[in-house]
PDB file of N, CA and C in Angstrom:
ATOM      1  N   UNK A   1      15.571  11.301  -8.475  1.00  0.00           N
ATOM      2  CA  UNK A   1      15.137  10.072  -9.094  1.00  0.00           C
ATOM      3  C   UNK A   1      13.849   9.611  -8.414  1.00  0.00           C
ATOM      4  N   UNK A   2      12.696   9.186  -9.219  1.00  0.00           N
ATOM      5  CA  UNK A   2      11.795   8.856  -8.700  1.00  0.00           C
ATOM      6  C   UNK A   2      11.733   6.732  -8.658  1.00  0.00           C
ATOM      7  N   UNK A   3      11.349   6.858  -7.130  1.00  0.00           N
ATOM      8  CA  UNK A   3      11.446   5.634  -6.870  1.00  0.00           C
ATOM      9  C   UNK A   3      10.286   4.339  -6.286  1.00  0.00           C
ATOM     10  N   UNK A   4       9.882   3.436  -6.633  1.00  0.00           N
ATOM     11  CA  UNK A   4       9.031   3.062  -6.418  1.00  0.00           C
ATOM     12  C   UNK A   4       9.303   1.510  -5.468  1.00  0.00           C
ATOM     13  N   UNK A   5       9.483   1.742  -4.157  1.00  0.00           N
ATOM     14  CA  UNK A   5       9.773   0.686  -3.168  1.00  0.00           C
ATOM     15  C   UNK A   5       8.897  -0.556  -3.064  1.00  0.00           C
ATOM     16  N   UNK A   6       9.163  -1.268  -3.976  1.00  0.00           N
ATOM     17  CA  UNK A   6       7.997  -2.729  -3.947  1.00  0.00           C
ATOM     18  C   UNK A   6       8.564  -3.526  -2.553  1.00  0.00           C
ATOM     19  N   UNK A   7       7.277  -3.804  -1.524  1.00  0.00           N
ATOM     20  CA  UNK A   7       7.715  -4.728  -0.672  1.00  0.00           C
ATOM     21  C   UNK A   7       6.573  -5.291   0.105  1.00  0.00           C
ATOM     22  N   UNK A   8       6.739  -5.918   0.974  1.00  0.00           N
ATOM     23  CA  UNK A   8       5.443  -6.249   1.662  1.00  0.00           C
ATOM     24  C   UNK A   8       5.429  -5.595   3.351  1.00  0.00           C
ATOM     25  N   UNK A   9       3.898  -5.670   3.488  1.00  0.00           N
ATOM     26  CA  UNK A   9       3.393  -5.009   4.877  1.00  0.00           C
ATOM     27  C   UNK A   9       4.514  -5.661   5.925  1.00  0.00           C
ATOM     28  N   UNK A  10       4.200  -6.895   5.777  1.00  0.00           N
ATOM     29  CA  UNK A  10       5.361  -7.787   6.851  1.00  0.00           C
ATOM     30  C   UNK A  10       7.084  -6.791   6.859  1.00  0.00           C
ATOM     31  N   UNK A  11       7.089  -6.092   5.633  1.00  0.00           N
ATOM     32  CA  UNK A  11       8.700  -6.215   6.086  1.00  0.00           C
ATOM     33  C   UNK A  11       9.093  -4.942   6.868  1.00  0.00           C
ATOM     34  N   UNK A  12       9.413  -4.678   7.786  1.00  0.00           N
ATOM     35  CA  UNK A  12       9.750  -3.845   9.118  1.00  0.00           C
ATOM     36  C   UNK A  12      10.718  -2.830   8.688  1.00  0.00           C
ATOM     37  N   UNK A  13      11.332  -2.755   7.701  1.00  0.00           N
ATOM     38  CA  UNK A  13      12.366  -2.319   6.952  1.00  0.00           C
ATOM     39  C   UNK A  13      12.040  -1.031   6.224  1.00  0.00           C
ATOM     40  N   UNK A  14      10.796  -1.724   5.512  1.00  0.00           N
ATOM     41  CA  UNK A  14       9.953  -0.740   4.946  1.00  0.00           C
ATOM     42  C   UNK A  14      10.017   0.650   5.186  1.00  0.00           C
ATOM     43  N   UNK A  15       9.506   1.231   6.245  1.00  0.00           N
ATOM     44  CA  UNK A  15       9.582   2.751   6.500  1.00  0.00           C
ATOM     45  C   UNK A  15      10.856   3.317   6.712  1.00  0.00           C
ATOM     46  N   UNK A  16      12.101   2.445   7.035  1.00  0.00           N
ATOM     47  CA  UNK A  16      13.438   2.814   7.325  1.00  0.00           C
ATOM     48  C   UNK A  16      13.933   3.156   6.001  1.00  0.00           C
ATOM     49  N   UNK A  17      13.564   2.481   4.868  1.00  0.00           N
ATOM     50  CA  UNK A  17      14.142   2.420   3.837  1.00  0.00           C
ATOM     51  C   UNK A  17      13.982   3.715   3.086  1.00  0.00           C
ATOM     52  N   UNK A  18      12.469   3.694   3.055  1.00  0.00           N
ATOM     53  CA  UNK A  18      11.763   5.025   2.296  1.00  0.00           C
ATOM     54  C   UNK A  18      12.405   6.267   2.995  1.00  0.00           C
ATOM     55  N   UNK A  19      12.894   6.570   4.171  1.00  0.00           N
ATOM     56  CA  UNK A  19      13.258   7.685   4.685  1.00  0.00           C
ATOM     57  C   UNK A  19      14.878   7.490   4.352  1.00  0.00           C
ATOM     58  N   UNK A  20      15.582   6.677   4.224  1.00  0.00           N
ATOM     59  CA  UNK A  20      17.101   6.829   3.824  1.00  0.00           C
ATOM     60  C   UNK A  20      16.516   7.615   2.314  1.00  0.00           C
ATOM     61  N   UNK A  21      15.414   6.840   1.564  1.00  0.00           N
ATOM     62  CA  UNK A  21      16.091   7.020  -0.058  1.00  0.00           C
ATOM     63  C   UNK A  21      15.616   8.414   0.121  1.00  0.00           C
ATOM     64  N   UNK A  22      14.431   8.855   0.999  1.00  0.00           N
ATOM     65  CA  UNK A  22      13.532  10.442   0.426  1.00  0.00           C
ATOM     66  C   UNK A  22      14.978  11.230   1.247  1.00  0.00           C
ATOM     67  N   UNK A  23      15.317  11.160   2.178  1.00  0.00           N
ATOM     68  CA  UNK A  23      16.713  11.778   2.728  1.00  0.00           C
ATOM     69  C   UNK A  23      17.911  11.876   1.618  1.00  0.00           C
ATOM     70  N   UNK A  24      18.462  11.341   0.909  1.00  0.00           N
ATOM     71  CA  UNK A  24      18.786  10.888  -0.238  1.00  0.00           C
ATOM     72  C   UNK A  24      18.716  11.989  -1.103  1.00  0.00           C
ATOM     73  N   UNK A  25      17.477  12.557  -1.238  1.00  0.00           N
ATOM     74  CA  UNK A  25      16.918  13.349  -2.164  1.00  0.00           C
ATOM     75  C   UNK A  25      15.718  12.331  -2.867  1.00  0.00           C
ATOM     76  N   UNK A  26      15.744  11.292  -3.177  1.00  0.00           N
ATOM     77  CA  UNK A  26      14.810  10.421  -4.189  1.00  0.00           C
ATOM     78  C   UNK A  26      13.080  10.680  -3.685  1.00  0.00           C
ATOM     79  N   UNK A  27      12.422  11.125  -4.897  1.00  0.00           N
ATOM     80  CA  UNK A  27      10.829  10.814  -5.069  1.00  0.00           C
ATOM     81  C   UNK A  27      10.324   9.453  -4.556  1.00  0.00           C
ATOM     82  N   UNK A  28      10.162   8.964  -3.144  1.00  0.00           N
ATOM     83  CA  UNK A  28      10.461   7.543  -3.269  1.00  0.00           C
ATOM     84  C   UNK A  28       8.212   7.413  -2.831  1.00  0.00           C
ATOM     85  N   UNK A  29       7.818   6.180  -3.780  1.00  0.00           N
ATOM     86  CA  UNK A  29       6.364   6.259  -3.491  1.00  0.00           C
ATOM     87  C   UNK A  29       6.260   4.928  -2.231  1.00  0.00           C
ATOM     88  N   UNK A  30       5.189   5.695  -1.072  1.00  0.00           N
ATOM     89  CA  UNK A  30       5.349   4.635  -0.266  1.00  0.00           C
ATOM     90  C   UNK A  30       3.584   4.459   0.045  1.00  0.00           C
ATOM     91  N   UNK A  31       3.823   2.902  -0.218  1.00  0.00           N
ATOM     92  CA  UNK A  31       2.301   2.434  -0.501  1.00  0.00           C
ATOM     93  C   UNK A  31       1.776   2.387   1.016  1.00  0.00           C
ATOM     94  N   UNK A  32       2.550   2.492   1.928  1.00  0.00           N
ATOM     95  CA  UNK A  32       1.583   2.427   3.250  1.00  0.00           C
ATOM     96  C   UNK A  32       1.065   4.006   3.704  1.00  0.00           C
ATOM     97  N   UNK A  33       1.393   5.016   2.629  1.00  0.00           N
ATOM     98  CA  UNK A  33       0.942   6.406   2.966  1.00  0.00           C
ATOM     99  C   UNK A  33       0.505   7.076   4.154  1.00  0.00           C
ATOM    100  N   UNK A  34       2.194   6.642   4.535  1.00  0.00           N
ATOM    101  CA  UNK A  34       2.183   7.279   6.177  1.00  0.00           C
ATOM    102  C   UNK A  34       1.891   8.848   6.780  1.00  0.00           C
ATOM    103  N   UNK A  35       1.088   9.650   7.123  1.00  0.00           N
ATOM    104  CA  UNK A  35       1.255  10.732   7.045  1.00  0.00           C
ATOM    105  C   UNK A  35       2.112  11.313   8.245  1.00  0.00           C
ATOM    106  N   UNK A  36       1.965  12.654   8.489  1.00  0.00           N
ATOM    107  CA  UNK A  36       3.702  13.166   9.338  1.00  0.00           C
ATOM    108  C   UNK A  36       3.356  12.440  11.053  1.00  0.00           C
ATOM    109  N   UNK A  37       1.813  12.032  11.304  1.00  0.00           N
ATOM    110  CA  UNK A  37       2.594  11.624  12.954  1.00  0.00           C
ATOM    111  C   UNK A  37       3.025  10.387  12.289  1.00  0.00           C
ATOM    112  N   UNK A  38       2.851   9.761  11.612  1.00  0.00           N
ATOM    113  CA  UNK A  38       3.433   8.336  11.441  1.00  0.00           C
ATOM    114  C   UNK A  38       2.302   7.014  11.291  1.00  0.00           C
ATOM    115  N   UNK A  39       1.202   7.474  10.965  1.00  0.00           N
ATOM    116  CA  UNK A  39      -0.200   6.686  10.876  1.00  0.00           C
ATOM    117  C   UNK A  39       0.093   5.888   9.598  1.00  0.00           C
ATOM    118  N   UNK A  40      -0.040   4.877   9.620  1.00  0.00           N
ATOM    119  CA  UNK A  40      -0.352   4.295   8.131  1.00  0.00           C
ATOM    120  C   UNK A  40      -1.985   4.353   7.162  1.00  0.00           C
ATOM    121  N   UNK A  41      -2.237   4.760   6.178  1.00  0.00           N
ATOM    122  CA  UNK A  41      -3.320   5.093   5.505  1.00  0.00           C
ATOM    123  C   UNK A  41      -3.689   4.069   4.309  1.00  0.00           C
ATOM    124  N   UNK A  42      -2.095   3.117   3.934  1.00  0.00           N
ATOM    125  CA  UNK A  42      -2.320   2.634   2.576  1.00  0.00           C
ATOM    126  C   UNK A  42      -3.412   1.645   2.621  1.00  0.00           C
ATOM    127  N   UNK A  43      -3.859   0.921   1.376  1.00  0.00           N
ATOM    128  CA  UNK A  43      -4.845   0.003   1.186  1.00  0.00           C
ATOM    129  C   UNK A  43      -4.574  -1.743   2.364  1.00  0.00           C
ATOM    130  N   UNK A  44      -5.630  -1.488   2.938  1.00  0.00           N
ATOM    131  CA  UNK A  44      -5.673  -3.437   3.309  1.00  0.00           C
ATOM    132  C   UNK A  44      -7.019  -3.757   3.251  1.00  0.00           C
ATOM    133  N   UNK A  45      -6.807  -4.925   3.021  1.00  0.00           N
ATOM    134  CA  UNK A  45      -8.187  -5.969   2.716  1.00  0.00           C
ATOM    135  C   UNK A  45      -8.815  -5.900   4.091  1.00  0.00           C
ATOM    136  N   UNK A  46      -8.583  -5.604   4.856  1.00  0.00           N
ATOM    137  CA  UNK A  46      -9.607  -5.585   5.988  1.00  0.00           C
ATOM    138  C   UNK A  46     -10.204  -4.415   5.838  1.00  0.00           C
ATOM    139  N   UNK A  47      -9.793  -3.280   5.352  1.00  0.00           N
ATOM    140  CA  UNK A  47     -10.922  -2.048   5.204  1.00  0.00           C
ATOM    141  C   UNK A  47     -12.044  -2.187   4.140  1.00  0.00           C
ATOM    142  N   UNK A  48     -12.487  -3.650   3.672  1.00  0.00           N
ATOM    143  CA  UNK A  48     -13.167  -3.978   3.116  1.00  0.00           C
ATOM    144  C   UNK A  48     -13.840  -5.455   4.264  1.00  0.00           C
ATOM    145  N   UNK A  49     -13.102  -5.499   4.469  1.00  0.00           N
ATOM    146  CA  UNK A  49     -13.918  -6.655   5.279  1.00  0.00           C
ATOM    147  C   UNK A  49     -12.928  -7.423   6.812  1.00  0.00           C
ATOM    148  N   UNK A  50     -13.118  -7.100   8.017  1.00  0.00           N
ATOM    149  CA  UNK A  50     -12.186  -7.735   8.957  1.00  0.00           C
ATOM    150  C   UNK A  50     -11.749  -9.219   8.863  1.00  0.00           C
ATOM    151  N   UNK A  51     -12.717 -10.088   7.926  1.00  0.00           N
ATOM    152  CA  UNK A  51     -12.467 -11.387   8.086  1.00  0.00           C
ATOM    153  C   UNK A  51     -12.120 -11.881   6.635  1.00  0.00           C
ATOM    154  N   UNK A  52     -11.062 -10.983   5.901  1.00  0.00           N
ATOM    155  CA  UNK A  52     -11.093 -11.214   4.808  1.00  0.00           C
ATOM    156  C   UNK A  52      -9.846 -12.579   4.517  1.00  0.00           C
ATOM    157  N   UNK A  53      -9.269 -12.661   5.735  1.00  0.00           N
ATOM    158  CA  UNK A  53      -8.063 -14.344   6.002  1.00  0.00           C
ATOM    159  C   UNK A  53      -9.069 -15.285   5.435  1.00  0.00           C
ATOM    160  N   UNK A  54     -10.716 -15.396   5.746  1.00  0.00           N
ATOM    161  CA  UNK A  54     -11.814 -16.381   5.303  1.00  0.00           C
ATOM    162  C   UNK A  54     -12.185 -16.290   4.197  1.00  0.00           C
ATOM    163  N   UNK A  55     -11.573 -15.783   2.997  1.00  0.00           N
ATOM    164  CA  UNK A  55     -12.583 -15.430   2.090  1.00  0.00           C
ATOM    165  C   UNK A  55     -12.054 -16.767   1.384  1.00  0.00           C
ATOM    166  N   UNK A  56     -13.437 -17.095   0.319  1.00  0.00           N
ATOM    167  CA  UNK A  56     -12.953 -17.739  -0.704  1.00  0.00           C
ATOM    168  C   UNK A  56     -12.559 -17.288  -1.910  1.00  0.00           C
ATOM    169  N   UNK A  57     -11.657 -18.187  -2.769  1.00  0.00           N
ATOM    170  CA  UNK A  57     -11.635 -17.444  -3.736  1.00  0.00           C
ATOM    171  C   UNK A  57     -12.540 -16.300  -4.934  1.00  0.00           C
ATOM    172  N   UNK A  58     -13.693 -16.536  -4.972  1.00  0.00           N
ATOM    173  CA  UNK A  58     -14.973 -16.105  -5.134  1.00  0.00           C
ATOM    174  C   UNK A  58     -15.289 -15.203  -4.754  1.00  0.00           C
ATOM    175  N   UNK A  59     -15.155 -15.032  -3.048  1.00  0.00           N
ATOM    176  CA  UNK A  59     -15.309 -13.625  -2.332  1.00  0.00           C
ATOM    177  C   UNK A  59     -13.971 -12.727  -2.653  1.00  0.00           C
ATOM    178  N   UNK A  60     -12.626 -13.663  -3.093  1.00  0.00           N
ATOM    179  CA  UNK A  60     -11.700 -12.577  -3.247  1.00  0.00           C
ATOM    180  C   UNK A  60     -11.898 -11.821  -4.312  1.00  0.00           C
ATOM    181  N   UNK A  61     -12.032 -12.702  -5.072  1.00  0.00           N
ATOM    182  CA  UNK A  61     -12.625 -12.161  -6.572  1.00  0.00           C
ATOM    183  C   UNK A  61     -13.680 -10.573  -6.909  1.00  0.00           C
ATOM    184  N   UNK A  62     -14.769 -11.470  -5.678  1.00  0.00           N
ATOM    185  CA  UNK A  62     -15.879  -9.696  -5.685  1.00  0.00           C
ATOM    186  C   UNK A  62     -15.466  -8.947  -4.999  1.00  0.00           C
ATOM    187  N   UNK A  63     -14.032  -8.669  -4.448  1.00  0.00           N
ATOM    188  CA  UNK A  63     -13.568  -7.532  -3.435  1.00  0.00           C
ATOM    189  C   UNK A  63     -12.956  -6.790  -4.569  1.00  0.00           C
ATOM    190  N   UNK A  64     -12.134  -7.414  -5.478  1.00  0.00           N
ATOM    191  CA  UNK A  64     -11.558  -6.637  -6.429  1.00  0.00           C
ATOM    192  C   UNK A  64     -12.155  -5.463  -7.080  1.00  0.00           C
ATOM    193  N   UNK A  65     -13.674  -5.509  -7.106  1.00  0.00           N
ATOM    194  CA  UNK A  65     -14.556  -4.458  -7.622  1.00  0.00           C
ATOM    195  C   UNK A  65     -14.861  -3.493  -6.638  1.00  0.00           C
ATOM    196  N   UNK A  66     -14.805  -3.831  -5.664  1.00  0.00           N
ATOM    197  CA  UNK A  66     -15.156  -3.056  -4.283  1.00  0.00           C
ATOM    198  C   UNK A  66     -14.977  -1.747  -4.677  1.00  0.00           C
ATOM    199  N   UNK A  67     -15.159  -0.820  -4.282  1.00  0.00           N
ATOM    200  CA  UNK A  67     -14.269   0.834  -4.734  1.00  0.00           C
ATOM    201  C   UNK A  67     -13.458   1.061  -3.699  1.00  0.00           C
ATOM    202  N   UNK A  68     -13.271   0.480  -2.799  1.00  0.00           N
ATOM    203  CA  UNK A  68     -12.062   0.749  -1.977  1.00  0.00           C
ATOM    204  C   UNK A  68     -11.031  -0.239  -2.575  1.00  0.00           C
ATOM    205  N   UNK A  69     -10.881  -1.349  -2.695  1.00  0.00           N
ATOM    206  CA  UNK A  69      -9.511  -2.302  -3.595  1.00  0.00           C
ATOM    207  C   UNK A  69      -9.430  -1.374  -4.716  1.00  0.00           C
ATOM    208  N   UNK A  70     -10.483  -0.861  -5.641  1.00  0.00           N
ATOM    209  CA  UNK A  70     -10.142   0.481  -6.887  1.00  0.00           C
ATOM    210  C   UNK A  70      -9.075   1.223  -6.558  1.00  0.00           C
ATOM    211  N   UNK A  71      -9.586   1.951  -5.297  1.00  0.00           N
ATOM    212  CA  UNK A  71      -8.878   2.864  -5.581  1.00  0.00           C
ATOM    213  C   UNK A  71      -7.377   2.897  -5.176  1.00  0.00           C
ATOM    214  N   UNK A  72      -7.307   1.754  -4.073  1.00  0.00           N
ATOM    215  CA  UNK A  72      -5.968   1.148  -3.852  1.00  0.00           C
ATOM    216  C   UNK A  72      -4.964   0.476  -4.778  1.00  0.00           C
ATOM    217  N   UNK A  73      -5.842   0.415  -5.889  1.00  0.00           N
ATOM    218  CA  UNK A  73      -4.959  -0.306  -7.172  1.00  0.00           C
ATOM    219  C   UNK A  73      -4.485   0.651  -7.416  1.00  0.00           C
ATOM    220  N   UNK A  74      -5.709   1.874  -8.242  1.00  0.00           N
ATOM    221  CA  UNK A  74      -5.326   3.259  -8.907  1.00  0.00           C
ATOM    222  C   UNK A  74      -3.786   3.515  -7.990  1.00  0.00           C
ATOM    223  N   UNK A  75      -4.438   3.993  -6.850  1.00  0.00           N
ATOM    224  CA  UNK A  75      -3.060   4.793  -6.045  1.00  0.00           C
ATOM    225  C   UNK A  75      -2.024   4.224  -6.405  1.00  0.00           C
ATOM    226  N   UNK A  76      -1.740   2.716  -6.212  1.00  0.00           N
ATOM    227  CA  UNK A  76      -0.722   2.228  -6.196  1.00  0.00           C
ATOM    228  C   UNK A  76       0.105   2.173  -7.709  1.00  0.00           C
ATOM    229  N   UNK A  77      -0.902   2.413  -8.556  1.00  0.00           N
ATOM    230  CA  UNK A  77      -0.349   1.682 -10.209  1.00  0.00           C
ATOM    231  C   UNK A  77       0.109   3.365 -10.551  1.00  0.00           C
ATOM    232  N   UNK A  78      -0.783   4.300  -9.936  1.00  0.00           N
ATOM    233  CA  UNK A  78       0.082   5.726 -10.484  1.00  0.00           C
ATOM    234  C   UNK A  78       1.217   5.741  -9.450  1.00  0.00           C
ATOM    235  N   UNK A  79       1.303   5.258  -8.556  1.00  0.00           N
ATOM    236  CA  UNK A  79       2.578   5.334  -8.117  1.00  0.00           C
ATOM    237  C   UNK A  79       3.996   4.468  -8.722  1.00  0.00           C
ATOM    238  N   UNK A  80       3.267   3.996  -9.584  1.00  0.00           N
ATOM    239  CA  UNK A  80       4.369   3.187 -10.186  1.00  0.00           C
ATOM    240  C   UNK A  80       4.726   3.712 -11.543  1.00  0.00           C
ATOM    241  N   UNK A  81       3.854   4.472 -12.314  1.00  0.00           N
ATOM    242  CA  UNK A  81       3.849   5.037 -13.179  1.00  0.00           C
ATOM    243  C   UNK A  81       4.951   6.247 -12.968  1.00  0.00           C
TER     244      UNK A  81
END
């Protein structure tokens, strides 16, 4: 079964979870795209900008075009697909 774990960065749970369900057997998609030492790779707003806690709405707005938020959507929306 393919599975798509919606949750947030905050929750600590997160990587415990994805390894019960892929143990499991389940396709499970994990948006922080940890690779095997255990690095996290997925999308954050700071790989667009470190001070992005300051932005205004305006600046959040022109990050959305960024090609790094792109392609973090893409990844994430075919992972949901």
């Amino acid at each position: 079964m393919k599975i798509y774990l919606a949750s947030s960065w905050r929750n600590q749970q997160q990587p415990y979870l994805v390894e019960i369900l892929r143990n499991c057997g389940h396709e499970v998609y994990d948006f922080r795209h940890r690779d095997n030492a255990g690095k996290e790779g997925g999308f954050l707003w700071s790989h667009i900008d470190p001070n992005w806690q300051s932005w205004t709405a305006t600046e959040y707005r022109q990050a959305l075009t960024d090609p790094i938020a792109i392609a973090g959507f893409n990844r994430d929306f075919q992972g949901m697909k």
